[in-house]
N, C-alpha and C. Protein backbone atom coordinates (compact mmCIF):
# COMPACT_ATOMS: atom_id res chain seq x y z
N UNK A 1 13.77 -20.37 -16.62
CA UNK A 1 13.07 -19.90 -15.42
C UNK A 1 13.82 -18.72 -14.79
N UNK A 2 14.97 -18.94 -15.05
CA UNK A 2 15.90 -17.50 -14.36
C UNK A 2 15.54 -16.31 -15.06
N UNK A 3 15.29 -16.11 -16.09
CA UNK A 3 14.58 -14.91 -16.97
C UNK A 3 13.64 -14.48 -16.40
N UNK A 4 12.98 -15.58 -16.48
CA UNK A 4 11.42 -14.96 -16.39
C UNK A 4 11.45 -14.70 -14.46
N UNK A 5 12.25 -14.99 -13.74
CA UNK A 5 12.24 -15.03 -12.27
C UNK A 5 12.70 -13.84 -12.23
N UNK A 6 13.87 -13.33 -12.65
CA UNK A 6 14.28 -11.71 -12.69
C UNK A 6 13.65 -11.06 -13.20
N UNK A 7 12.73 -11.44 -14.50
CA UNK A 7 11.60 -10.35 -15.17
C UNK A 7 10.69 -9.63 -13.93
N UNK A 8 10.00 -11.11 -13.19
CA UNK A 8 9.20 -10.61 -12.51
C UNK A 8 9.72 -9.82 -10.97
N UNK A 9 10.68 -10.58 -10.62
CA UNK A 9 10.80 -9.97 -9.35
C UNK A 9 11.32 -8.09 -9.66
N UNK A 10 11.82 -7.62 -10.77
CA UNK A 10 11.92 -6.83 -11.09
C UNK A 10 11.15 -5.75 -11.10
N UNK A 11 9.63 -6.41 -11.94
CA UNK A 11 8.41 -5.39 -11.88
C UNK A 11 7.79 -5.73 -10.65
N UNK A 12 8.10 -6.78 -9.86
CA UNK A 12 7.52 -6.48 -8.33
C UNK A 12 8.00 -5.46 -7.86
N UNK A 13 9.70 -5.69 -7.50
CA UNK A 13 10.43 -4.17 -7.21
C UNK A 13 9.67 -3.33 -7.29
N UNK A 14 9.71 -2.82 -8.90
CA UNK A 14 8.98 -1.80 -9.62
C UNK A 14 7.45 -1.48 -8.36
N UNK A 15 6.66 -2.18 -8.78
CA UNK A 15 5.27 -1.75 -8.45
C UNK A 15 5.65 -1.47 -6.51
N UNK A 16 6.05 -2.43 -6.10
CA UNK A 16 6.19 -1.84 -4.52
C UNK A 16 6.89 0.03 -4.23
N UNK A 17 7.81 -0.23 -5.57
CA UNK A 17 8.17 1.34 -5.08
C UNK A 17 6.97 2.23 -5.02
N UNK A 18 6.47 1.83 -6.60
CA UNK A 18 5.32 2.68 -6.87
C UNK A 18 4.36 2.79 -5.41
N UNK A 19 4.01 1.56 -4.95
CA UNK A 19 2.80 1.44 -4.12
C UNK A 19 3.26 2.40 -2.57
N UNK A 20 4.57 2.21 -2.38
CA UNK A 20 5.30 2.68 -0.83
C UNK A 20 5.55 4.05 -1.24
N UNK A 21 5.40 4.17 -2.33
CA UNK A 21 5.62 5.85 -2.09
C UNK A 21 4.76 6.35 -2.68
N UNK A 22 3.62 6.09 -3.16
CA UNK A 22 1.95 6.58 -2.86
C UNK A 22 1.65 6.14 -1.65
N UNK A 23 1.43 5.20 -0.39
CA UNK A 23 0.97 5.80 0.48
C UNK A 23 2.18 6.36 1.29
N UNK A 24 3.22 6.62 0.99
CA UNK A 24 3.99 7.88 1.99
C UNK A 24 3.32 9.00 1.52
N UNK A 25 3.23 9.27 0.34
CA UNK A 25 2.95 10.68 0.00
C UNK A 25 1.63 11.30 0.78
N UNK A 26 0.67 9.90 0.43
CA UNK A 26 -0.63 10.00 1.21
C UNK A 26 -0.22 10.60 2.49
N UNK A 27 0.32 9.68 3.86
CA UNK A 27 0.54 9.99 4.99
C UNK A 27 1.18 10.91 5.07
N UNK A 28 2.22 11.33 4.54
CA UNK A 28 3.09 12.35 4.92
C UNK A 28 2.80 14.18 4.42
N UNK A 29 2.27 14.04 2.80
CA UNK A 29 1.46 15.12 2.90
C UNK A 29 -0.09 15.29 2.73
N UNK A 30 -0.59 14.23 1.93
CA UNK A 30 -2.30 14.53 1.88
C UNK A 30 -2.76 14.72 3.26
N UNK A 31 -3.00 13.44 4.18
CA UNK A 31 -3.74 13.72 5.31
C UNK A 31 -3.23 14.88 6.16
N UNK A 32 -2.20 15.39 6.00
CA UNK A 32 -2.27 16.50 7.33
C UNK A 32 -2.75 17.81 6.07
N UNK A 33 -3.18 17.74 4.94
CA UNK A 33 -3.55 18.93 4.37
C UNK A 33 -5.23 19.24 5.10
N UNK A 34 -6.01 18.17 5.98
CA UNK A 34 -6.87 18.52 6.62
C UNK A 34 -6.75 19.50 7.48
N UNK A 35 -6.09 19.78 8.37
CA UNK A 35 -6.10 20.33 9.36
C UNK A 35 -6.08 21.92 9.13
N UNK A 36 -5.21 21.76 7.59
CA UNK A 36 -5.12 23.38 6.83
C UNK A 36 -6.98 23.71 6.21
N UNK A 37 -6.95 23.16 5.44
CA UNK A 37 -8.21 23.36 4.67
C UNK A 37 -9.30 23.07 5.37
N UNK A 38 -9.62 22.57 6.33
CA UNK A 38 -10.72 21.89 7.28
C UNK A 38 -11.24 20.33 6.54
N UNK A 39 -12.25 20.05 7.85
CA UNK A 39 -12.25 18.34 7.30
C UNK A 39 -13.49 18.64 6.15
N UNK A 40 -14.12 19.68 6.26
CA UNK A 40 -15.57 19.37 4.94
C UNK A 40 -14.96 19.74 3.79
N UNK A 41 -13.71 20.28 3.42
CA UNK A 41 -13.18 20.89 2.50
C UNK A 41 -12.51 19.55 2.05
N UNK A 42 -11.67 18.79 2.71
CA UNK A 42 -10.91 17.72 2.89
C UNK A 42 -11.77 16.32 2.07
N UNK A 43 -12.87 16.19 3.32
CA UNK A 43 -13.95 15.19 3.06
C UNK A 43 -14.50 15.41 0.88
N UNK A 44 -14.36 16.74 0.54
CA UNK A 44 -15.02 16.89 -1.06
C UNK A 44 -13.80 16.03 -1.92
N UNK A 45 -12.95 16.88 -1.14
CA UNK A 45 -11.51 16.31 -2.03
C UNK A 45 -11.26 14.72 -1.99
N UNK A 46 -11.47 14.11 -0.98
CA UNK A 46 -11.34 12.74 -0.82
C UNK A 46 -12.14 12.10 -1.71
N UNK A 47 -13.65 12.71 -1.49
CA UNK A 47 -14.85 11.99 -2.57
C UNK A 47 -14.00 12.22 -3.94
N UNK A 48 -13.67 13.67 -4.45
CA UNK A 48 -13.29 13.05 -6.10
C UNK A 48 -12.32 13.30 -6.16
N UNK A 49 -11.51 12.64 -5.36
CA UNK A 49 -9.79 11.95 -5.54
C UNK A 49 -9.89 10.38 -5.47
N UNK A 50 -9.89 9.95 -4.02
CA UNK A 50 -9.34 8.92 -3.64
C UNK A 50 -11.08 7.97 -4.06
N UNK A 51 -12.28 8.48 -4.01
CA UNK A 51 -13.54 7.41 -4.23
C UNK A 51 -14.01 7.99 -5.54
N UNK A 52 -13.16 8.46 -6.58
CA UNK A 52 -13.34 8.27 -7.53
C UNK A 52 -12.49 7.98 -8.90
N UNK A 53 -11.22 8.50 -9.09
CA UNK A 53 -10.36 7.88 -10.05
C UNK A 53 -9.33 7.33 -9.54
N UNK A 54 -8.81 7.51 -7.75
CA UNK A 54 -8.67 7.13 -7.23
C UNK A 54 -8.38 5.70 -7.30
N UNK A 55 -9.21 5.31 -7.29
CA UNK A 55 -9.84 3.87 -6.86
C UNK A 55 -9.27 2.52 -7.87
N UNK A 56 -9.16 4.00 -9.39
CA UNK A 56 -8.42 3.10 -10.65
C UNK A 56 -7.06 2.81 -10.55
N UNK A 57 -6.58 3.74 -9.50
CA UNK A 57 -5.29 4.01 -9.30
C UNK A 57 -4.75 3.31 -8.42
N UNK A 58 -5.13 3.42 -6.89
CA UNK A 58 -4.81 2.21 -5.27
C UNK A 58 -5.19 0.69 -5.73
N UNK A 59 -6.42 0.41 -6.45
CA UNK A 59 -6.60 -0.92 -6.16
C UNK A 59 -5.93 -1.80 -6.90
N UNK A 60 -5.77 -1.91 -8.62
CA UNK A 60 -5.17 -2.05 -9.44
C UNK A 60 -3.68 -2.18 -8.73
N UNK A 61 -3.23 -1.46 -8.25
CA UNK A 61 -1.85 -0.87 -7.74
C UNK A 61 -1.80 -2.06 -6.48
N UNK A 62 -2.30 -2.12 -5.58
CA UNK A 62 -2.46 -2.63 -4.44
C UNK A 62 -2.47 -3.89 -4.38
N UNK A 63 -3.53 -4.32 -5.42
CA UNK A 63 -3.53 -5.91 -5.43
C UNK A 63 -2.57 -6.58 -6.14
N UNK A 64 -2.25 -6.31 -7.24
CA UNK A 64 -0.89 -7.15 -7.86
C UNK A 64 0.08 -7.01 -6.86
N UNK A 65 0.96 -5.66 -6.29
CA UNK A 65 1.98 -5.78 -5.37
C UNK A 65 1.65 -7.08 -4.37
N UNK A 66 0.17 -7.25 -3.90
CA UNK A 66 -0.13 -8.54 -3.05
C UNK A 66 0.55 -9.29 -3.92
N UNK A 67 -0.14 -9.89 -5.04
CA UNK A 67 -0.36 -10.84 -5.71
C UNK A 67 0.93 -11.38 -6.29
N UNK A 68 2.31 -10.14 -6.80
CA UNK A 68 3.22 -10.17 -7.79
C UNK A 68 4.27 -10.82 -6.14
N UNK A 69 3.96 -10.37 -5.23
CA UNK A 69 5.31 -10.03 -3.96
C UNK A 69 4.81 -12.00 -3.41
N UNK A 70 4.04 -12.17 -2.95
CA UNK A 70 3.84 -13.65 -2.95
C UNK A 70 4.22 -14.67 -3.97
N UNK A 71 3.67 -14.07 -5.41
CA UNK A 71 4.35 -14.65 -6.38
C UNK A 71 5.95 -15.24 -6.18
N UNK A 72 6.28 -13.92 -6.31
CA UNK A 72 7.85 -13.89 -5.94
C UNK A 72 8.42 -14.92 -5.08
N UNK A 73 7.85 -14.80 -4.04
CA UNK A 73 8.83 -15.68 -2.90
C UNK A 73 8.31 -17.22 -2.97
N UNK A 74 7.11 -17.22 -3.70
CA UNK A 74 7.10 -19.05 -3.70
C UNK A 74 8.16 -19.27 -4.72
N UNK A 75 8.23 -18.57 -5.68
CA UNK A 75 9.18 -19.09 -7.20
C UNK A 75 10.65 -18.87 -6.54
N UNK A 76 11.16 -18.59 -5.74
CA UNK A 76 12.42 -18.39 -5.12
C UNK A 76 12.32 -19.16 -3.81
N UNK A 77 11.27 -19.81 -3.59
CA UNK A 77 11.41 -21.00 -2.64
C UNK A 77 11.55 -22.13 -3.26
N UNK A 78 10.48 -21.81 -4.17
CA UNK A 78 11.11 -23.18 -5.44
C UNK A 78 12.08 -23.84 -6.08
N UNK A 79 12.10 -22.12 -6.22
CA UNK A 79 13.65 -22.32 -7.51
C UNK A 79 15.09 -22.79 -6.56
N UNK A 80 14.99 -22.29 -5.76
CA UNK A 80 16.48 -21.68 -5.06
C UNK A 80 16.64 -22.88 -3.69
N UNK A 81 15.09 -22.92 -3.04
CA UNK A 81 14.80 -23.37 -1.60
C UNK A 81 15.38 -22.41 -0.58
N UNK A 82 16.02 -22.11 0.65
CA UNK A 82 15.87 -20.60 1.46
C UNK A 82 17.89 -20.54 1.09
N UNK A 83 17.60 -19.48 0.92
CA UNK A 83 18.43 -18.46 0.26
C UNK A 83 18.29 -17.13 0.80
N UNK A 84 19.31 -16.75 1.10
CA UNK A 84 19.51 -15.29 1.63
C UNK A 84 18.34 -14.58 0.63
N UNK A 85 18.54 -14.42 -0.32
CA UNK A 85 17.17 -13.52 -1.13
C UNK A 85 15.96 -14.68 -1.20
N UNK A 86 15.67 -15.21 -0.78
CA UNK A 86 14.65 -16.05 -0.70
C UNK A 86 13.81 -15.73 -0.11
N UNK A 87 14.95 -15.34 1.33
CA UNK A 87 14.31 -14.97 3.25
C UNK A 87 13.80 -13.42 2.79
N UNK A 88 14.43 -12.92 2.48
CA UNK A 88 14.45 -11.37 1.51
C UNK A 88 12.88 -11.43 1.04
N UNK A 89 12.92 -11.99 0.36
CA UNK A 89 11.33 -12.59 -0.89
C UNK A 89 10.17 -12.94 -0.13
N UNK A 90 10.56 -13.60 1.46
CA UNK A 90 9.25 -14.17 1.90
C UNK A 90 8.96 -12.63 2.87
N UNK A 91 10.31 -12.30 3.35
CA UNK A 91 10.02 -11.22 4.05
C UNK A 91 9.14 -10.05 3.50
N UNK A 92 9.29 -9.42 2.83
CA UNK A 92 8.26 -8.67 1.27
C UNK A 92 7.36 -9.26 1.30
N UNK A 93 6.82 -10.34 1.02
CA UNK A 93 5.96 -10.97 0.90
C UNK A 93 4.80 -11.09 2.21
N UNK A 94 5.50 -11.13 3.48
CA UNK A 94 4.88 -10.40 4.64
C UNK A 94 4.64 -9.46 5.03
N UNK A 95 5.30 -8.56 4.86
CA UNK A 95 4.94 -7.12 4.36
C UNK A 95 3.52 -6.86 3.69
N UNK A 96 3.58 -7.36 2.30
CA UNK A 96 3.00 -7.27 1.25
C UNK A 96 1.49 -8.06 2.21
N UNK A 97 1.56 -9.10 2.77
CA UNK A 97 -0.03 -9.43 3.13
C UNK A 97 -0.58 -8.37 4.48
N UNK A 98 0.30 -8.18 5.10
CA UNK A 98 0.33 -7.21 6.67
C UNK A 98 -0.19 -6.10 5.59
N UNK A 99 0.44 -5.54 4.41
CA UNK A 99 -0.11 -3.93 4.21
C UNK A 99 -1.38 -4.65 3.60
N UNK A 100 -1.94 -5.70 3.07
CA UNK A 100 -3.62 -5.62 2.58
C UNK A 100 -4.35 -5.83 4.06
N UNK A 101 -3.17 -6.69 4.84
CA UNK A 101 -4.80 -6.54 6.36
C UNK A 101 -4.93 -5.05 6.21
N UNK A 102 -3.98 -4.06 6.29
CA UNK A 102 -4.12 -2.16 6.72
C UNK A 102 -5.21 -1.82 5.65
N UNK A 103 -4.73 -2.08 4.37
CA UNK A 103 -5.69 -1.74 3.58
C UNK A 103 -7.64 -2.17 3.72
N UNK A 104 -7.49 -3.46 4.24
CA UNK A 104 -8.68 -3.81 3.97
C UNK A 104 -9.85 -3.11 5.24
N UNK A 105 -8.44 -2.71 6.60
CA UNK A 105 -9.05 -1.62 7.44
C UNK A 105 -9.62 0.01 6.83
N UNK A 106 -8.75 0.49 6.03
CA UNK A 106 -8.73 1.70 5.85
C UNK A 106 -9.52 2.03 4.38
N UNK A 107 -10.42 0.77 3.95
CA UNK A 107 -11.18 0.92 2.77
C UNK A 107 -12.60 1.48 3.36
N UNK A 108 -12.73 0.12 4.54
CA UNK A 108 -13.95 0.62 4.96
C UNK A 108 -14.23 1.96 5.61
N UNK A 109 -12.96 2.41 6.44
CA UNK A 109 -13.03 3.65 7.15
C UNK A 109 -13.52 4.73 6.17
N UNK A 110 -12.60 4.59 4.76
CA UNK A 110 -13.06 5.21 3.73
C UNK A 110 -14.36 5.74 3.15
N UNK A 111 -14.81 4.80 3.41
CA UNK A 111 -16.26 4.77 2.51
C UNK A 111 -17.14 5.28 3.34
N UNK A 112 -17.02 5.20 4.48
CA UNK A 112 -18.11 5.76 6.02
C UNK A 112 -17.81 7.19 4.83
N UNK A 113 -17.08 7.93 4.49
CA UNK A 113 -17.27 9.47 4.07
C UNK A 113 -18.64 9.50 3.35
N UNK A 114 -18.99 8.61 2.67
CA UNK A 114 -19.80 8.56 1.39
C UNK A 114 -21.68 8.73 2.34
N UNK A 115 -20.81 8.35 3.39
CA UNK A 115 -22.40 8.10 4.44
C UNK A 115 -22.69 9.12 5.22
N UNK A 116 -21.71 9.92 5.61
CA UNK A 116 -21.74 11.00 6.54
C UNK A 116 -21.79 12.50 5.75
N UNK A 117 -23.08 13.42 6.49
CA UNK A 117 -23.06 14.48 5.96
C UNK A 117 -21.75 15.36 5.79
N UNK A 118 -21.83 16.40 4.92
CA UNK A 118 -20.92 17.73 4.63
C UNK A 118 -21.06 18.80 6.16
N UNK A 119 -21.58 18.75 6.64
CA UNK A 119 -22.03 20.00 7.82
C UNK A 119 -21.40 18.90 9.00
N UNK A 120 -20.92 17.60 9.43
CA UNK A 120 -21.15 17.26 10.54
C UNK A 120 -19.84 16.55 10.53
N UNK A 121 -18.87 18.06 10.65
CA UNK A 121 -17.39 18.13 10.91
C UNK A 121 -16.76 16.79 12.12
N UNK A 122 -17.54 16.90 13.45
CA UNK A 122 -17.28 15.98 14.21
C UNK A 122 -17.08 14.63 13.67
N UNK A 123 -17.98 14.00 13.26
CA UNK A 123 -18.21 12.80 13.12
C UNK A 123 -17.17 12.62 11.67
N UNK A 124 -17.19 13.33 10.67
CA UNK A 124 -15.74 13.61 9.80
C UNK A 124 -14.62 13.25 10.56
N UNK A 125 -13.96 14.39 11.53
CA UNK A 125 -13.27 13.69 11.95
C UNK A 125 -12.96 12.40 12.45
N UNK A 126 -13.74 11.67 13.64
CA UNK A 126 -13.69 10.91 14.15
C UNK A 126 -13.42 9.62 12.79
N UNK A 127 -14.43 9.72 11.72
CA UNK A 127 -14.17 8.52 11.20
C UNK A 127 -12.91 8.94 10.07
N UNK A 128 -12.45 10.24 10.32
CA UNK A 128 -10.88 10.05 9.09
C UNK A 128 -9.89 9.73 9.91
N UNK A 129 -10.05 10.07 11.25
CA UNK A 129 -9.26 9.35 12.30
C UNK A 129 -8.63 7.82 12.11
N UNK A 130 -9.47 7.48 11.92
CA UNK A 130 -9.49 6.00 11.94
C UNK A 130 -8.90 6.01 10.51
N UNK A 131 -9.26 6.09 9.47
CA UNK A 131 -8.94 6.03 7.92
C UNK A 131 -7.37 6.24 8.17
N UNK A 132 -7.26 7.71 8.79
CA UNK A 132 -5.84 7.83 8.37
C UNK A 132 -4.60 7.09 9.52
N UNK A 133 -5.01 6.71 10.41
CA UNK A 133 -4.30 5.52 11.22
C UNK A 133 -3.64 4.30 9.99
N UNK A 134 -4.88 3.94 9.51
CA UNK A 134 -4.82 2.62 8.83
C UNK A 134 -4.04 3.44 7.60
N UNK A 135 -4.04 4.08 7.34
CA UNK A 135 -2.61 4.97 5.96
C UNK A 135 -1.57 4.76 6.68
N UNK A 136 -1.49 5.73 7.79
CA UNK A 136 -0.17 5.49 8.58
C UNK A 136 0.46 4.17 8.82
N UNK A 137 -0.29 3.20 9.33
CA UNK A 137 0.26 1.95 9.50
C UNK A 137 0.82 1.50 7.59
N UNK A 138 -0.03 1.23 6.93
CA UNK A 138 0.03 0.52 5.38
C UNK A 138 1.82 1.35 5.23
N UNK A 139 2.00 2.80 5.08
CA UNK A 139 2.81 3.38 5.12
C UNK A 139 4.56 2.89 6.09
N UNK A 140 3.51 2.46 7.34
CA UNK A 140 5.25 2.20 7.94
C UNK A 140 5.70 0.37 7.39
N UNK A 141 4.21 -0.44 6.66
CA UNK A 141 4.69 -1.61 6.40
C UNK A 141 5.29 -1.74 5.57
N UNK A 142 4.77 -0.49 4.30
CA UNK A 142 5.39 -0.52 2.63
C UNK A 142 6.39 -0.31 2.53
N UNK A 143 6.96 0.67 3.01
CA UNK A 143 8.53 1.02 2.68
C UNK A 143 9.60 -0.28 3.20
N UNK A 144 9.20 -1.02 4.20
CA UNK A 144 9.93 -2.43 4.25
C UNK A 144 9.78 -3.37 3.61
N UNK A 145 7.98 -3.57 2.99
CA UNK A 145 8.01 -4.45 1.72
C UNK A 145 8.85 -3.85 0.72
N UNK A 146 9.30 -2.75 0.05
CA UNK A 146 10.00 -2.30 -1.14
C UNK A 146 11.59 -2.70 -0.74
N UNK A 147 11.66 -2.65 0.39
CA UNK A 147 13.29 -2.56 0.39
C UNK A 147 13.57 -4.40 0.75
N UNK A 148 12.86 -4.74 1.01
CA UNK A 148 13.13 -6.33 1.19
C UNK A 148 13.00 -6.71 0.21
N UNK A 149 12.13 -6.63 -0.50
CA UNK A 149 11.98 -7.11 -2.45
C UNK A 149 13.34 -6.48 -3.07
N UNK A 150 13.96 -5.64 -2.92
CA UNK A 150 15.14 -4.45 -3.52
C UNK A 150 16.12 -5.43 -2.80
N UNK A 151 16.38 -5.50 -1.56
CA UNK A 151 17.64 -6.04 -1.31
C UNK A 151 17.41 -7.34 -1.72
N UNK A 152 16.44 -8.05 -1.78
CA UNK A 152 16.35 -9.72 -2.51
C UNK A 152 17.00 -9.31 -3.53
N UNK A 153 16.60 -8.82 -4.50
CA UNK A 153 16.96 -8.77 -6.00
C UNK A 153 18.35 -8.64 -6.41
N UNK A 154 18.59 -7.79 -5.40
CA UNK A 154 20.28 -7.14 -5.46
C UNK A 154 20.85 -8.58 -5.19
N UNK A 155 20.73 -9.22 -3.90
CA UNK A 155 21.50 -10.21 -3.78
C UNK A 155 21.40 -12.04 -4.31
N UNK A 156 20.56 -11.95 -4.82
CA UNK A 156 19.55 -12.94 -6.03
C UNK A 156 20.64 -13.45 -6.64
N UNK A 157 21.16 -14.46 -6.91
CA UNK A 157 22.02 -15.25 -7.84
C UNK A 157 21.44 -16.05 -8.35
C-alpha cells in the first residue's frame, strides 16, 4: 500500500500543479487580455478556446484533481490516521472541493457567452465579470491546494 500511496499522491501533486497554474495563467494573463483587445474580440476567443477544446482540457483536468486530492487524504487517514501529512492531505483536499464550488460558479457564468449577442458589449461585460471573479477566486484556492498536497508528500513517511 505504501507504493501505490506514493504513486498516487505523486500524480495528485502532479495534476494540482498542472491545474493551479492553468488557472493562474488564466487570471493573471488571459482575462485582463480583454480590456486590450475589447470584450467582442475577447468573447470569439473564449468561444473557440475555453467552449471548445478547451473544455477537453479544464474538465478532464479539474475533476480528477477533485477526485485524485480526496482520494489522497482518505488513504492517509487510513493508512497513517492524522499525521502531520495527513492534516497536509485533508487540507488539499479542501482546497480541492472549495476550487469545484468556484468552478461550478464560473461554468455557468461561462456559458451565458454562448447566449449573448457579438454587438452587446455591455451585457459581455457584466456577465465576464462574474466569470472572471469565479477564475480569480478558483486561482487564489489552487495554488494552496498544490502546495498542501507538495508539503504532504515531502513530509509523508
Amino acid at each position: 500500500m505504501n507504493d501505490f500511496f506514493l504513486w498516487i499522491a505523486t500524480i495528485t501533486t502532479i495534476v494540482d500543479a498542472i491545474l493551479a497554474g492553468s488557472v493562474l495563467d488564466y487570471a493573471i494573463k488571459q482575462l485582463p487580455a480583454r480590456k486590450i483587445i475589447g470584450m467582442i474580440a475577447y468573447r470569439k476567443y473564449f468561444l473557440a478556446s475555453d467552449l471548445a477544446n478547451g473544455r477537453f482540457w479544464y474538465v478532464p483536468l479539474g475533476l480528477s484533481a477533485y477526485v485524485l486530492n480526496v482520494t489522497v487524504a482518505l488513504l492517509a487517514y487510513f493508512q497513517n490516521g492524522i499525521t502531520s501529512s495527513t492534516i497536509l492531505f485533508i487540507i488539499a483536499a479542501g482546497f480541492a472541493l472549495i476550487h469545484a464550488f468556484g468552478t461550478s460558479q464560473a461554468v455557468p457564468a461561462g456559458m451565458r457567452f454562448l447566449k449573448v449577442k457579438d454587438d452587446n458589449e455591455t451585457t459581455l461585460n457584466k456577465s465576464f465579470d462574474k466569470f472572471a471573479r469565479w477564475v480569480v477566486f478558483r486561482g487564489i484556492v489552487g495554488a494552496p491546494m498544490f502546495v498542501a498536497m507538495l508539503l504532504g508528500l515531502i513530509v509523508y513517511r
